[in-house]
N, C-alpha and C. Protein backbone atom coordinates (compact mmCIF):
# COMPACT_ATOMS: atom_id res chain seq x y z
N UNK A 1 28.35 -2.13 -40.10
CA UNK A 1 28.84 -2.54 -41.41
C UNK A 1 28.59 -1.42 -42.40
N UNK A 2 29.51 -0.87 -43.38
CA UNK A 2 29.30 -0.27 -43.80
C UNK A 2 28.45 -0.45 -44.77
N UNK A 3 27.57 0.66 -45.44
CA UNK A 3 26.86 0.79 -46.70
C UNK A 3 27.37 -0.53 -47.86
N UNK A 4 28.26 0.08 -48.52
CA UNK A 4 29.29 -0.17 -49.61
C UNK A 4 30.19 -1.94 -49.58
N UNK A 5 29.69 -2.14 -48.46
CA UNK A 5 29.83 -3.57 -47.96
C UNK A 5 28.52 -4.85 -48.75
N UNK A 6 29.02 -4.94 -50.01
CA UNK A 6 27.71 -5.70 -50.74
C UNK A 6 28.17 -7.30 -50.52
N UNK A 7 27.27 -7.70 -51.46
CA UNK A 7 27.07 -9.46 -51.18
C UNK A 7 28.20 -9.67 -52.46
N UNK A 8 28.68 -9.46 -53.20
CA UNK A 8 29.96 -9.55 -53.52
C UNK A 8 31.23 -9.76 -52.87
N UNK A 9 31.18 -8.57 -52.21
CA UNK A 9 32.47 -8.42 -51.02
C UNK A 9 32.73 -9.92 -50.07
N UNK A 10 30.92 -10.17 -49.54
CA UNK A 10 30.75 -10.83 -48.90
C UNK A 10 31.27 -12.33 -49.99
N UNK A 11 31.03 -12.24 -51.02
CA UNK A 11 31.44 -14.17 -51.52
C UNK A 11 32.89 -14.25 -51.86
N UNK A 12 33.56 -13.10 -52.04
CA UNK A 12 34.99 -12.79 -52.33
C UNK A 12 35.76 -13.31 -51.10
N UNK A 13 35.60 -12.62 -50.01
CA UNK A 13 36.06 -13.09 -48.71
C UNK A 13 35.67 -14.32 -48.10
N UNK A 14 34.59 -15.15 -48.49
CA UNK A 14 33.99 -16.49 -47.71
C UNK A 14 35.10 -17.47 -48.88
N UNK A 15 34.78 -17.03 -50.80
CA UNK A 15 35.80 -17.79 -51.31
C UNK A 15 37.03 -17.65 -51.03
N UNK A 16 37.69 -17.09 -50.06
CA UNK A 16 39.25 -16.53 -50.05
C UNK A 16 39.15 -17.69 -48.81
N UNK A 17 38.53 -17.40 -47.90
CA UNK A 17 38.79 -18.29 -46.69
C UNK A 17 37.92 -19.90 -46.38
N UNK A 18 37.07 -19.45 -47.34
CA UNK A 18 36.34 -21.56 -47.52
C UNK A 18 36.01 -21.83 -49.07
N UNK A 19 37.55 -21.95 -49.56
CA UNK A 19 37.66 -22.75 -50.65
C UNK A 19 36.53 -23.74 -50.81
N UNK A 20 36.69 -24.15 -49.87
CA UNK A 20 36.25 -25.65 -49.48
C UNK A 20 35.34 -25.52 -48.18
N UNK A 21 34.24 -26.46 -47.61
CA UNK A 21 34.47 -26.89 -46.31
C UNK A 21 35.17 -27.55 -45.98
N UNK A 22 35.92 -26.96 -44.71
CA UNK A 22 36.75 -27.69 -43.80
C UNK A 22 36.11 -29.09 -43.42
N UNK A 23 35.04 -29.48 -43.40
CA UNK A 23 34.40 -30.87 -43.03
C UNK A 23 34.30 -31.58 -43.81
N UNK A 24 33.49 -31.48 -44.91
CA UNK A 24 33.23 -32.57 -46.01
C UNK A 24 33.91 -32.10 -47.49
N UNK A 25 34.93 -30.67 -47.46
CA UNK A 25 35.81 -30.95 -48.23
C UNK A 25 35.08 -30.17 -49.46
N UNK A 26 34.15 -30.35 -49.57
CA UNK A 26 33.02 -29.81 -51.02
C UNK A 26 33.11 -28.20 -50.90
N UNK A 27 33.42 -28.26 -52.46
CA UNK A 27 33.15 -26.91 -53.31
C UNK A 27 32.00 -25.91 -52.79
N UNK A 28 31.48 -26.75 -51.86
CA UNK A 28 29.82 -25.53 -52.19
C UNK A 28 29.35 -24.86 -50.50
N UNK A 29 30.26 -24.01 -50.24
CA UNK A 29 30.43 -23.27 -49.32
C UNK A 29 29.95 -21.67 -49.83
N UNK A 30 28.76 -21.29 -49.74
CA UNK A 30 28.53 -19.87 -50.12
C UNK A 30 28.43 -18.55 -49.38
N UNK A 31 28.38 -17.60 -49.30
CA UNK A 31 28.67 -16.71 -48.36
C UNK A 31 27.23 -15.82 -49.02
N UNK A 32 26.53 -15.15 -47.92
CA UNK A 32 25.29 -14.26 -48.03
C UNK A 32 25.14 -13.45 -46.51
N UNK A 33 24.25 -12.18 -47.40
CA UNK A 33 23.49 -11.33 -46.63
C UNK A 33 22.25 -11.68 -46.61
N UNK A 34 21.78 -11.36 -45.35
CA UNK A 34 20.51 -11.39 -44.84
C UNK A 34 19.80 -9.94 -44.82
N UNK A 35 19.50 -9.18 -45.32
CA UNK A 35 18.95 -7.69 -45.45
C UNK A 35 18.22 -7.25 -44.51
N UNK A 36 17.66 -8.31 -43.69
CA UNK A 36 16.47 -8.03 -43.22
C UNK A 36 17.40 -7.45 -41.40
N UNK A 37 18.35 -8.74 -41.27
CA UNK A 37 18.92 -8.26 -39.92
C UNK A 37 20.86 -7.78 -40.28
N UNK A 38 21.32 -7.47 -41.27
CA UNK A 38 22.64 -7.34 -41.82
C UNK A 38 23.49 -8.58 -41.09
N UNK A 39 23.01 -10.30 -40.95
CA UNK A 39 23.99 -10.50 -40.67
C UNK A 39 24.53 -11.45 -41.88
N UNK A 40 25.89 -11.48 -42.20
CA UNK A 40 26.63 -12.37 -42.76
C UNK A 40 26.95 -13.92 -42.61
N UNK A 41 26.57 -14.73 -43.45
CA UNK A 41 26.56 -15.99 -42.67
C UNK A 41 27.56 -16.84 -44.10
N UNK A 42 27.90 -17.99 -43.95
CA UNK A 42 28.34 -18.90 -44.99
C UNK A 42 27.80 -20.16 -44.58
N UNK A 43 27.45 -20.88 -45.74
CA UNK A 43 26.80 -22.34 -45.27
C UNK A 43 27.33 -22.88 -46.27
N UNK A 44 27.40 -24.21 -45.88
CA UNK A 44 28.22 -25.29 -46.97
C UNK A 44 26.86 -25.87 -47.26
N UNK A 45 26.44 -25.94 -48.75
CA UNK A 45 25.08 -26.67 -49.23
C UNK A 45 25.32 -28.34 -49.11
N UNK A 46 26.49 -29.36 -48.96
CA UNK A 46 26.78 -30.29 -48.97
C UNK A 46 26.54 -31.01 -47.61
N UNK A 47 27.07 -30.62 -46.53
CA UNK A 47 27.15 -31.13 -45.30
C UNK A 47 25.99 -30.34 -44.38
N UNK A 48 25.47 -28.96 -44.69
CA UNK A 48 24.83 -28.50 -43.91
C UNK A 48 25.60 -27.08 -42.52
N UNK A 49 26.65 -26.97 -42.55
CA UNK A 49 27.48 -26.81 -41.90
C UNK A 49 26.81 -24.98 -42.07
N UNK A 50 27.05 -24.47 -41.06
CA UNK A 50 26.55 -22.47 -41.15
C UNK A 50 27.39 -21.86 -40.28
N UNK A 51 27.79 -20.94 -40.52
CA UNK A 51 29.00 -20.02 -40.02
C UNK A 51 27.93 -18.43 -39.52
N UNK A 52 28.29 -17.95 -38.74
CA UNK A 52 28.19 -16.36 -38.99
C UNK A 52 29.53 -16.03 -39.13
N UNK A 53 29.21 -14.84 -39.97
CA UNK A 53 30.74 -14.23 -40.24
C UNK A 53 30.93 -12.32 -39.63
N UNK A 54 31.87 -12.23 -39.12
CA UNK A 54 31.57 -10.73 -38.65
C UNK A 54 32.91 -9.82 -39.13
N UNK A 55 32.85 -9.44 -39.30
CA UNK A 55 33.35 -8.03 -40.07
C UNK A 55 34.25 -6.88 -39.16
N UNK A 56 35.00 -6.08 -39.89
CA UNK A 56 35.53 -4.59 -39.02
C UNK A 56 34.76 -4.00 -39.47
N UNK A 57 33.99 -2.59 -38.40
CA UNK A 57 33.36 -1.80 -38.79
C UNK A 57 33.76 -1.23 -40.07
N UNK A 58 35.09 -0.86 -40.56
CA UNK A 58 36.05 0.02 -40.79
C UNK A 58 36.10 -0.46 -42.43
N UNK A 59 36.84 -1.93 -42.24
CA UNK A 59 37.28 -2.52 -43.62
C UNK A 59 36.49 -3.42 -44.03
N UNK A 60 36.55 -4.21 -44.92
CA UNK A 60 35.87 -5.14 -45.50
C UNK A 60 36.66 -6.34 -45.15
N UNK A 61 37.30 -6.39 -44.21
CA UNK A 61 38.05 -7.58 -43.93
C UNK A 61 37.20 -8.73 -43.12
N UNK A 62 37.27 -9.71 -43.19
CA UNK A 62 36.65 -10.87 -42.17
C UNK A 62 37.47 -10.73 -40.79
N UNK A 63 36.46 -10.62 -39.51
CA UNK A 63 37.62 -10.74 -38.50
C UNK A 63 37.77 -12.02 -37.54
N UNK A 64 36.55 -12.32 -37.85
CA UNK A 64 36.36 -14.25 -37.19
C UNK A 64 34.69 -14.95 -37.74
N UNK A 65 34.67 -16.16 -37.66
CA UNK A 65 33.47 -16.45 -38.12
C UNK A 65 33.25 -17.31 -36.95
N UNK A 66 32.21 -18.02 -36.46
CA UNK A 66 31.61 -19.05 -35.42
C UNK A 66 30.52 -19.49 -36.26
N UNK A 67 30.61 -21.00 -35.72
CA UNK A 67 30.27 -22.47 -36.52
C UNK A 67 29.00 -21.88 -35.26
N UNK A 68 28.03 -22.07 -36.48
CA UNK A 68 26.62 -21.87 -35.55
C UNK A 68 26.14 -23.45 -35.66
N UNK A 69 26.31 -24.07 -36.80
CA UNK A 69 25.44 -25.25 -36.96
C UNK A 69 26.52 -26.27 -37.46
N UNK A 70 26.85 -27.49 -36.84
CA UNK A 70 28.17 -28.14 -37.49
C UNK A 70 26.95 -29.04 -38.59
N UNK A 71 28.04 -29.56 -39.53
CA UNK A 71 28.05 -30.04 -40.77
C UNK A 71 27.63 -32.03 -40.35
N UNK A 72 27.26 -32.43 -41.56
CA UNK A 72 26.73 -33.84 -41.04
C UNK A 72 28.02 -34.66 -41.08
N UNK A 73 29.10 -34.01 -41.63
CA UNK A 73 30.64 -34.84 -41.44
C UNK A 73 31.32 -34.34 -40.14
N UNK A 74 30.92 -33.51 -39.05
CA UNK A 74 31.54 -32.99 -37.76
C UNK A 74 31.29 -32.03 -37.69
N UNK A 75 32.48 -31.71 -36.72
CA UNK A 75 32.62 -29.95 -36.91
C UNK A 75 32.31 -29.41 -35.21
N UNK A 76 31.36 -30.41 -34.53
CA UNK A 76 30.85 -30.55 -33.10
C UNK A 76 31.49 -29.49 -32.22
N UNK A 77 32.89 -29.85 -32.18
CA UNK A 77 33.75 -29.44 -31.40
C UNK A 77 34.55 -28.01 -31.67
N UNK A 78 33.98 -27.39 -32.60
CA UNK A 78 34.08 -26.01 -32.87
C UNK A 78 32.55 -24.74 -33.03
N UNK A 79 31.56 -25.83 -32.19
CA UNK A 79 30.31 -24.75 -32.12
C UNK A 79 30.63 -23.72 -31.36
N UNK A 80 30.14 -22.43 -31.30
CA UNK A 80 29.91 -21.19 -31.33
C UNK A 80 31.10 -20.37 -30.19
N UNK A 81 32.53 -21.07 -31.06
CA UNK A 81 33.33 -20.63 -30.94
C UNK A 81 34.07 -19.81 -31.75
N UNK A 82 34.48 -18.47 -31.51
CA UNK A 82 35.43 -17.68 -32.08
C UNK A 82 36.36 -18.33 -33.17
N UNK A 83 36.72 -17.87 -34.25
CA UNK A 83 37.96 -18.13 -34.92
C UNK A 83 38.03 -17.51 -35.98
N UNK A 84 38.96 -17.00 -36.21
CA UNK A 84 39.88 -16.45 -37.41
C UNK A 84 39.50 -16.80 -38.31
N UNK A 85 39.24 -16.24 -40.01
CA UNK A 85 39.01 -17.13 -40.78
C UNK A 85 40.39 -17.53 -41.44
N UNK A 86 41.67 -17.46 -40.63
CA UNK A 86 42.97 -18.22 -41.20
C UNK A 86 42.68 -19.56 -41.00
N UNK A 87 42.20 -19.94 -39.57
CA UNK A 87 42.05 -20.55 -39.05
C UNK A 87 40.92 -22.13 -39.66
N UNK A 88 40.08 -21.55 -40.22
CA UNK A 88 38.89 -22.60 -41.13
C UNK A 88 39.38 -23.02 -42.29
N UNK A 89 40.32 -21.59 -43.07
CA UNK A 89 41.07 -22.23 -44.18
C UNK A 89 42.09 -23.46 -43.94
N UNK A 90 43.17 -23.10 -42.59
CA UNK A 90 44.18 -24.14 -42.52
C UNK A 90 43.36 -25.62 -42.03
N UNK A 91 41.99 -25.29 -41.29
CA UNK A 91 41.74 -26.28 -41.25
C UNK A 91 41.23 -27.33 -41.91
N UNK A 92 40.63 -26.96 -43.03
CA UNK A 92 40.49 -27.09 -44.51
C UNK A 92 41.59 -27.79 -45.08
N UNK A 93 42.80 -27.53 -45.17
CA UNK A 93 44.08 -27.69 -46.07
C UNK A 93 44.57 -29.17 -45.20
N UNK A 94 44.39 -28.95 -43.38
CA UNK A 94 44.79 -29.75 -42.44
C UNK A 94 43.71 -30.97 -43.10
N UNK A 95 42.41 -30.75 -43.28
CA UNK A 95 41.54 -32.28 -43.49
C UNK A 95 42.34 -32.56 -44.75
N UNK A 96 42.15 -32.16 -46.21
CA UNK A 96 42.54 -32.59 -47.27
C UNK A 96 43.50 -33.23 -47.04
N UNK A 97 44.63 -32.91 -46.46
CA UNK A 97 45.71 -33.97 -46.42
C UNK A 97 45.75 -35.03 -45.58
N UNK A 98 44.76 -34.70 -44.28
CA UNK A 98 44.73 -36.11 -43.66
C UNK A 98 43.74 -36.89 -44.18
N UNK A 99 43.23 -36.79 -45.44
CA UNK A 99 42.22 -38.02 -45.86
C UNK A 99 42.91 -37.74 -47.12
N UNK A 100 44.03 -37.11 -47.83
CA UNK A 100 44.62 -37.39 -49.46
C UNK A 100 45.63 -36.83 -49.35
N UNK A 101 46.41 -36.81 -50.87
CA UNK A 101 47.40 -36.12 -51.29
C UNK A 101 46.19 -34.55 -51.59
N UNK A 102 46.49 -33.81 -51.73
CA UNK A 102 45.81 -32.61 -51.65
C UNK A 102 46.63 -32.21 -53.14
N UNK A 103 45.49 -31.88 -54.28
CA UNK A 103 45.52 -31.50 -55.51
C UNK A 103 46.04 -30.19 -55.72
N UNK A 104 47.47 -30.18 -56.27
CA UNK A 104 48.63 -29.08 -56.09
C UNK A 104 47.83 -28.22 -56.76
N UNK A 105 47.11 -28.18 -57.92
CA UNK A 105 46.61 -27.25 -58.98
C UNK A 105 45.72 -25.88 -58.05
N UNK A 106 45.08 -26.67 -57.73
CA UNK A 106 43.79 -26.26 -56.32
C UNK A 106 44.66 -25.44 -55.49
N UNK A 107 45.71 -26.09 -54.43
CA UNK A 107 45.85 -25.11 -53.58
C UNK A 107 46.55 -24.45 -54.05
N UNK A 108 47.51 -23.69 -55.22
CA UNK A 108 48.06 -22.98 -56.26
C UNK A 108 47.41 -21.99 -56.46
N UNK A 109 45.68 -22.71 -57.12
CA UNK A 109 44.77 -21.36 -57.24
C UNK A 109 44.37 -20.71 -56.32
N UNK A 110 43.93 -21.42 -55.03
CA UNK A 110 43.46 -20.30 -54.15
C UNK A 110 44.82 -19.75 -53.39
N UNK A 111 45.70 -20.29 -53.74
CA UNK A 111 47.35 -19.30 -52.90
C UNK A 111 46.69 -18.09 -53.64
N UNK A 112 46.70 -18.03 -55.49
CA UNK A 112 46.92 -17.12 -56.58
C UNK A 112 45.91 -16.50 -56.31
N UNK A 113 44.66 -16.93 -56.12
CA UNK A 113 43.59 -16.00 -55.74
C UNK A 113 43.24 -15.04 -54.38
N UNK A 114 44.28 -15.42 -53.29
CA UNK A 114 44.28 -14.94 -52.18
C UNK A 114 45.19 -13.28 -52.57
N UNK A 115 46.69 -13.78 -53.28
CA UNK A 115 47.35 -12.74 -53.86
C UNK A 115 46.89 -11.72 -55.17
N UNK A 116 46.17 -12.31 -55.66
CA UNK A 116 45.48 -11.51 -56.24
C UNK A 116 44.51 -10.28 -55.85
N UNK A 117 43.62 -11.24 -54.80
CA UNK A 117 42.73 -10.24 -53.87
C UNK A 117 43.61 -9.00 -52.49
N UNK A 118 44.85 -9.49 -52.62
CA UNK A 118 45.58 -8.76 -51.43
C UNK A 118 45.94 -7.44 -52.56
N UNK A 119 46.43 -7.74 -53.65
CA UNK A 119 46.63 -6.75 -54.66
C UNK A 119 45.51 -5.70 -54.86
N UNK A 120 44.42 -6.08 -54.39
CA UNK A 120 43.08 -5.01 -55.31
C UNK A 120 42.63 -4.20 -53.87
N UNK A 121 43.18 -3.97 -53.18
CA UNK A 121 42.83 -3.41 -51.49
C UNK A 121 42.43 -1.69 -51.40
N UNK A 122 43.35 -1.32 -52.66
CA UNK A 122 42.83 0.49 -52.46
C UNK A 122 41.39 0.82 -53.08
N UNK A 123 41.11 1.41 -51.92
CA UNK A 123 39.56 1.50 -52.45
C UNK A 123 39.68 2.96 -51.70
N UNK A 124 38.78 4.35 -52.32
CA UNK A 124 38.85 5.78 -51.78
C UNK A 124 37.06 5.55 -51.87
N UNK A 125 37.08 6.31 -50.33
CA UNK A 125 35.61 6.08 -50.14
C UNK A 125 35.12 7.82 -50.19
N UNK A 126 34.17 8.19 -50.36
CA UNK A 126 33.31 9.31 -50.03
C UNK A 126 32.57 9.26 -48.99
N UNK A 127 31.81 10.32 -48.10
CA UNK A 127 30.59 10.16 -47.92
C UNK A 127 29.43 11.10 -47.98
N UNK A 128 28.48 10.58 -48.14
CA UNK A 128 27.12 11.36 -48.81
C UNK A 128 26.94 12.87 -47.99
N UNK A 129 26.96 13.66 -48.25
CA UNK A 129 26.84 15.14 -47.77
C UNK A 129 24.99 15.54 -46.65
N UNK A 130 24.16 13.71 -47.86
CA UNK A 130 22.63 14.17 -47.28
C UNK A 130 22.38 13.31 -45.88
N UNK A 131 22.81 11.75 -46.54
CA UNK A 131 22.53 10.66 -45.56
C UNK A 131 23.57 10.25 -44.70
N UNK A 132 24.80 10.71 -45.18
CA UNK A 132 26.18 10.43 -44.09
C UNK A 132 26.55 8.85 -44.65
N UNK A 133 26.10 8.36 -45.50
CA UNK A 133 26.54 6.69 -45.97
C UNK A 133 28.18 7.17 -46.29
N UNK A 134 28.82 5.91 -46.49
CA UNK A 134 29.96 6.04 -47.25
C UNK A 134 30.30 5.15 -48.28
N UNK A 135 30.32 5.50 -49.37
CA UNK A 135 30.81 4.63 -50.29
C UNK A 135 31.66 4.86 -51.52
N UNK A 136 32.19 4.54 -52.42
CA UNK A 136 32.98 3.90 -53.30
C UNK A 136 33.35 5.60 -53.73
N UNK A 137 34.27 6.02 -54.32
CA UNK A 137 34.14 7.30 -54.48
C UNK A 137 34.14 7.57 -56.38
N UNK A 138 34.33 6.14 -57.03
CA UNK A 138 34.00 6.02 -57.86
C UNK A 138 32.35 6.40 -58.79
N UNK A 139 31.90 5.64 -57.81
CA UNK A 139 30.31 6.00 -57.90
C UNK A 139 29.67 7.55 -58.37
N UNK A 140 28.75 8.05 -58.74
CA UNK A 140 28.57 9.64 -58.93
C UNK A 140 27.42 9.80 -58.32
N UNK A 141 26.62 8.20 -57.96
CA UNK A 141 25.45 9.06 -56.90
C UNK A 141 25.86 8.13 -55.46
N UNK A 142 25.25 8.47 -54.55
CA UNK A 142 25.01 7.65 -53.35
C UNK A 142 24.14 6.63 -53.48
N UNK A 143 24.54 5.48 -53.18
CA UNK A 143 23.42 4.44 -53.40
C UNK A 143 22.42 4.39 -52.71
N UNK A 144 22.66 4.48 -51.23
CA UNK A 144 21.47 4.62 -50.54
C UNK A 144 20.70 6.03 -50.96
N UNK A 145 20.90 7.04 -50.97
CA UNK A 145 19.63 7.69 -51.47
C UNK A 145 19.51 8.70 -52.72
N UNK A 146 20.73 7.93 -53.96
CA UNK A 146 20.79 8.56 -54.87
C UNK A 146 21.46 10.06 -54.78
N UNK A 147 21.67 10.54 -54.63
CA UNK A 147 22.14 12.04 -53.98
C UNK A 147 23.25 12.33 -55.09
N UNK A 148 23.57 13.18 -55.83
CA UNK A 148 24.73 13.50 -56.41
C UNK A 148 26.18 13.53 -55.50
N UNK A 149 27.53 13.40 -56.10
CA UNK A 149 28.26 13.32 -55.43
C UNK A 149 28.69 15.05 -55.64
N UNK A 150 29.45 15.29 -54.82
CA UNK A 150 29.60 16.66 -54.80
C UNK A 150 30.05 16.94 -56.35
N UNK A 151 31.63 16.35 -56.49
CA UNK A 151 32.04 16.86 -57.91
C UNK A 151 31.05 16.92 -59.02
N UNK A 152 29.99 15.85 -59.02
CA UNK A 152 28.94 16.17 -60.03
C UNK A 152 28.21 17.19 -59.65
N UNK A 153 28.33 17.82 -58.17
CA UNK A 153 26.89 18.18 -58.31
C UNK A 153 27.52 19.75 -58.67
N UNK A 154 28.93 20.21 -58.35
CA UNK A 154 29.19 21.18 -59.15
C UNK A 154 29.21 21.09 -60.13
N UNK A 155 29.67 20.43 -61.12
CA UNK A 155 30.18 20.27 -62.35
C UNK A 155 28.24 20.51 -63.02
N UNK A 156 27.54 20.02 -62.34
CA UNK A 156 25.76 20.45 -63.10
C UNK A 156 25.56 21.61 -62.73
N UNK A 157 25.86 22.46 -62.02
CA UNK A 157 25.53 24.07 -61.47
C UNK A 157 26.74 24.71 -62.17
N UNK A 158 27.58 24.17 -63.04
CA UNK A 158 28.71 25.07 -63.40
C UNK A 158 28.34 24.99 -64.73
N UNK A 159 27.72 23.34 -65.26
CA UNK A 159 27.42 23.84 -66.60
C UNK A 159 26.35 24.36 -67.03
N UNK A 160 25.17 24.45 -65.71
CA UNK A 160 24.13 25.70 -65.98
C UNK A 160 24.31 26.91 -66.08
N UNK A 161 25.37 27.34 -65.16
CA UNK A 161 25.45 28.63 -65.42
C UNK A 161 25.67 29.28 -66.90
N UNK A 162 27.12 28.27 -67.12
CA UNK A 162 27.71 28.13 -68.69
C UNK A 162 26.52 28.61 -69.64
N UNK A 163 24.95 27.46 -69.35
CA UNK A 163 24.21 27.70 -70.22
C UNK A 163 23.28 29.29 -70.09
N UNK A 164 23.31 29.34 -68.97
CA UNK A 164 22.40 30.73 -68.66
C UNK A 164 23.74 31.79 -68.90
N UNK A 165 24.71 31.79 -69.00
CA UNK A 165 25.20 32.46 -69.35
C UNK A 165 25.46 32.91 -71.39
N UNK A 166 25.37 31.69 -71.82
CA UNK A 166 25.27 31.73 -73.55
C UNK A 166 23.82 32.24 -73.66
N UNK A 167 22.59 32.08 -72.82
CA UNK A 167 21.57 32.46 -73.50
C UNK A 167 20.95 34.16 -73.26
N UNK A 168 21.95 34.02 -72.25
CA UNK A 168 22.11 35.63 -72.16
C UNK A 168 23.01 36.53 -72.44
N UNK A 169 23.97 35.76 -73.64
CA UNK A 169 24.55 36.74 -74.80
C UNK A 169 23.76 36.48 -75.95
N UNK A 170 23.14 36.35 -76.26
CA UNK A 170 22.32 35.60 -76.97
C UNK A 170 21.50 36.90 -77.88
């Protein structure tokens, strides 16, 4: 997983694909890092329900999640099996309507919020010259070990010279 892969990234993508739990339907599906072993997990605080979620080395994309722990409304029959996270969303959209009319406003926003997030995808990465990380190329230091990024780190040796050069017309 890359560096530049934060717990942001991580609740952006768990909200894109569990609006909802697929089981008991509730809002309160959160997505986290664990620091200690990098893995990604989502748990629904309502039903109990825990996902691992796994990643492309490469992108920040979700590439499947597995139901580690089902939820106290089901879920049984999808333990620590593979799946897509298209797959948890439709199944999500599939419960709402077989227990309601499913609230147009709702699935509108997360259509709008899915297209929204497909819109924001260019991201130019760097990587660190000391530690080999890669990240954001926005950034001017390396996060993991602070390090200047190159363009700064000329742009500070160019305006020293600048200065050793005025104080030696001086």
């Amino acid at each position: 997983m890359p560096e530049w892969w934060g717990e942001n990234a991580i609740k952006d993508e768990v909200a894109k694909y569990f609006p909802r739990c697929p089981f008991c339907l509730e809002k309160t599906v959160q997505g986290h890092r664990d620091n200690w072993n990098a893995l990604d997990t989502a748990t629904c605080f309502t039903c109990g329900a825990k996902w691992h979620l796994y990643h492309s080395v490469l992108t920040e994309k979700m590439q499947w999640a597995v139901l580690k722990k089902a939820g106290s409304n089901g879920g049984e029959e999808f333990l620590e099996v593979k799946h897509k996270p298209e797959f948890w969303r439709k199944l999500f959209l599939d419960n709402l309507k077989q227990r309601g009319k499913p609230e147009k406003e709702e699935v509108e926003e997360t259509i709008t919020s899915e297209i929204t997030a497909e819109r924001e995808v260019t991201v130019k990465l760097r990587r660190c010259p000391y530690c080999r990380t890669i990240y954001d190329e926005k950034l001017s230091n390396c996060p993991s070990c602070g390090a200047l990024a190159v363009k700064q780190l000329v742009k500070r040796c160019t305006d020293r010279l600048e200065n050793i050069k005025k104080r030696g017309n001086e």
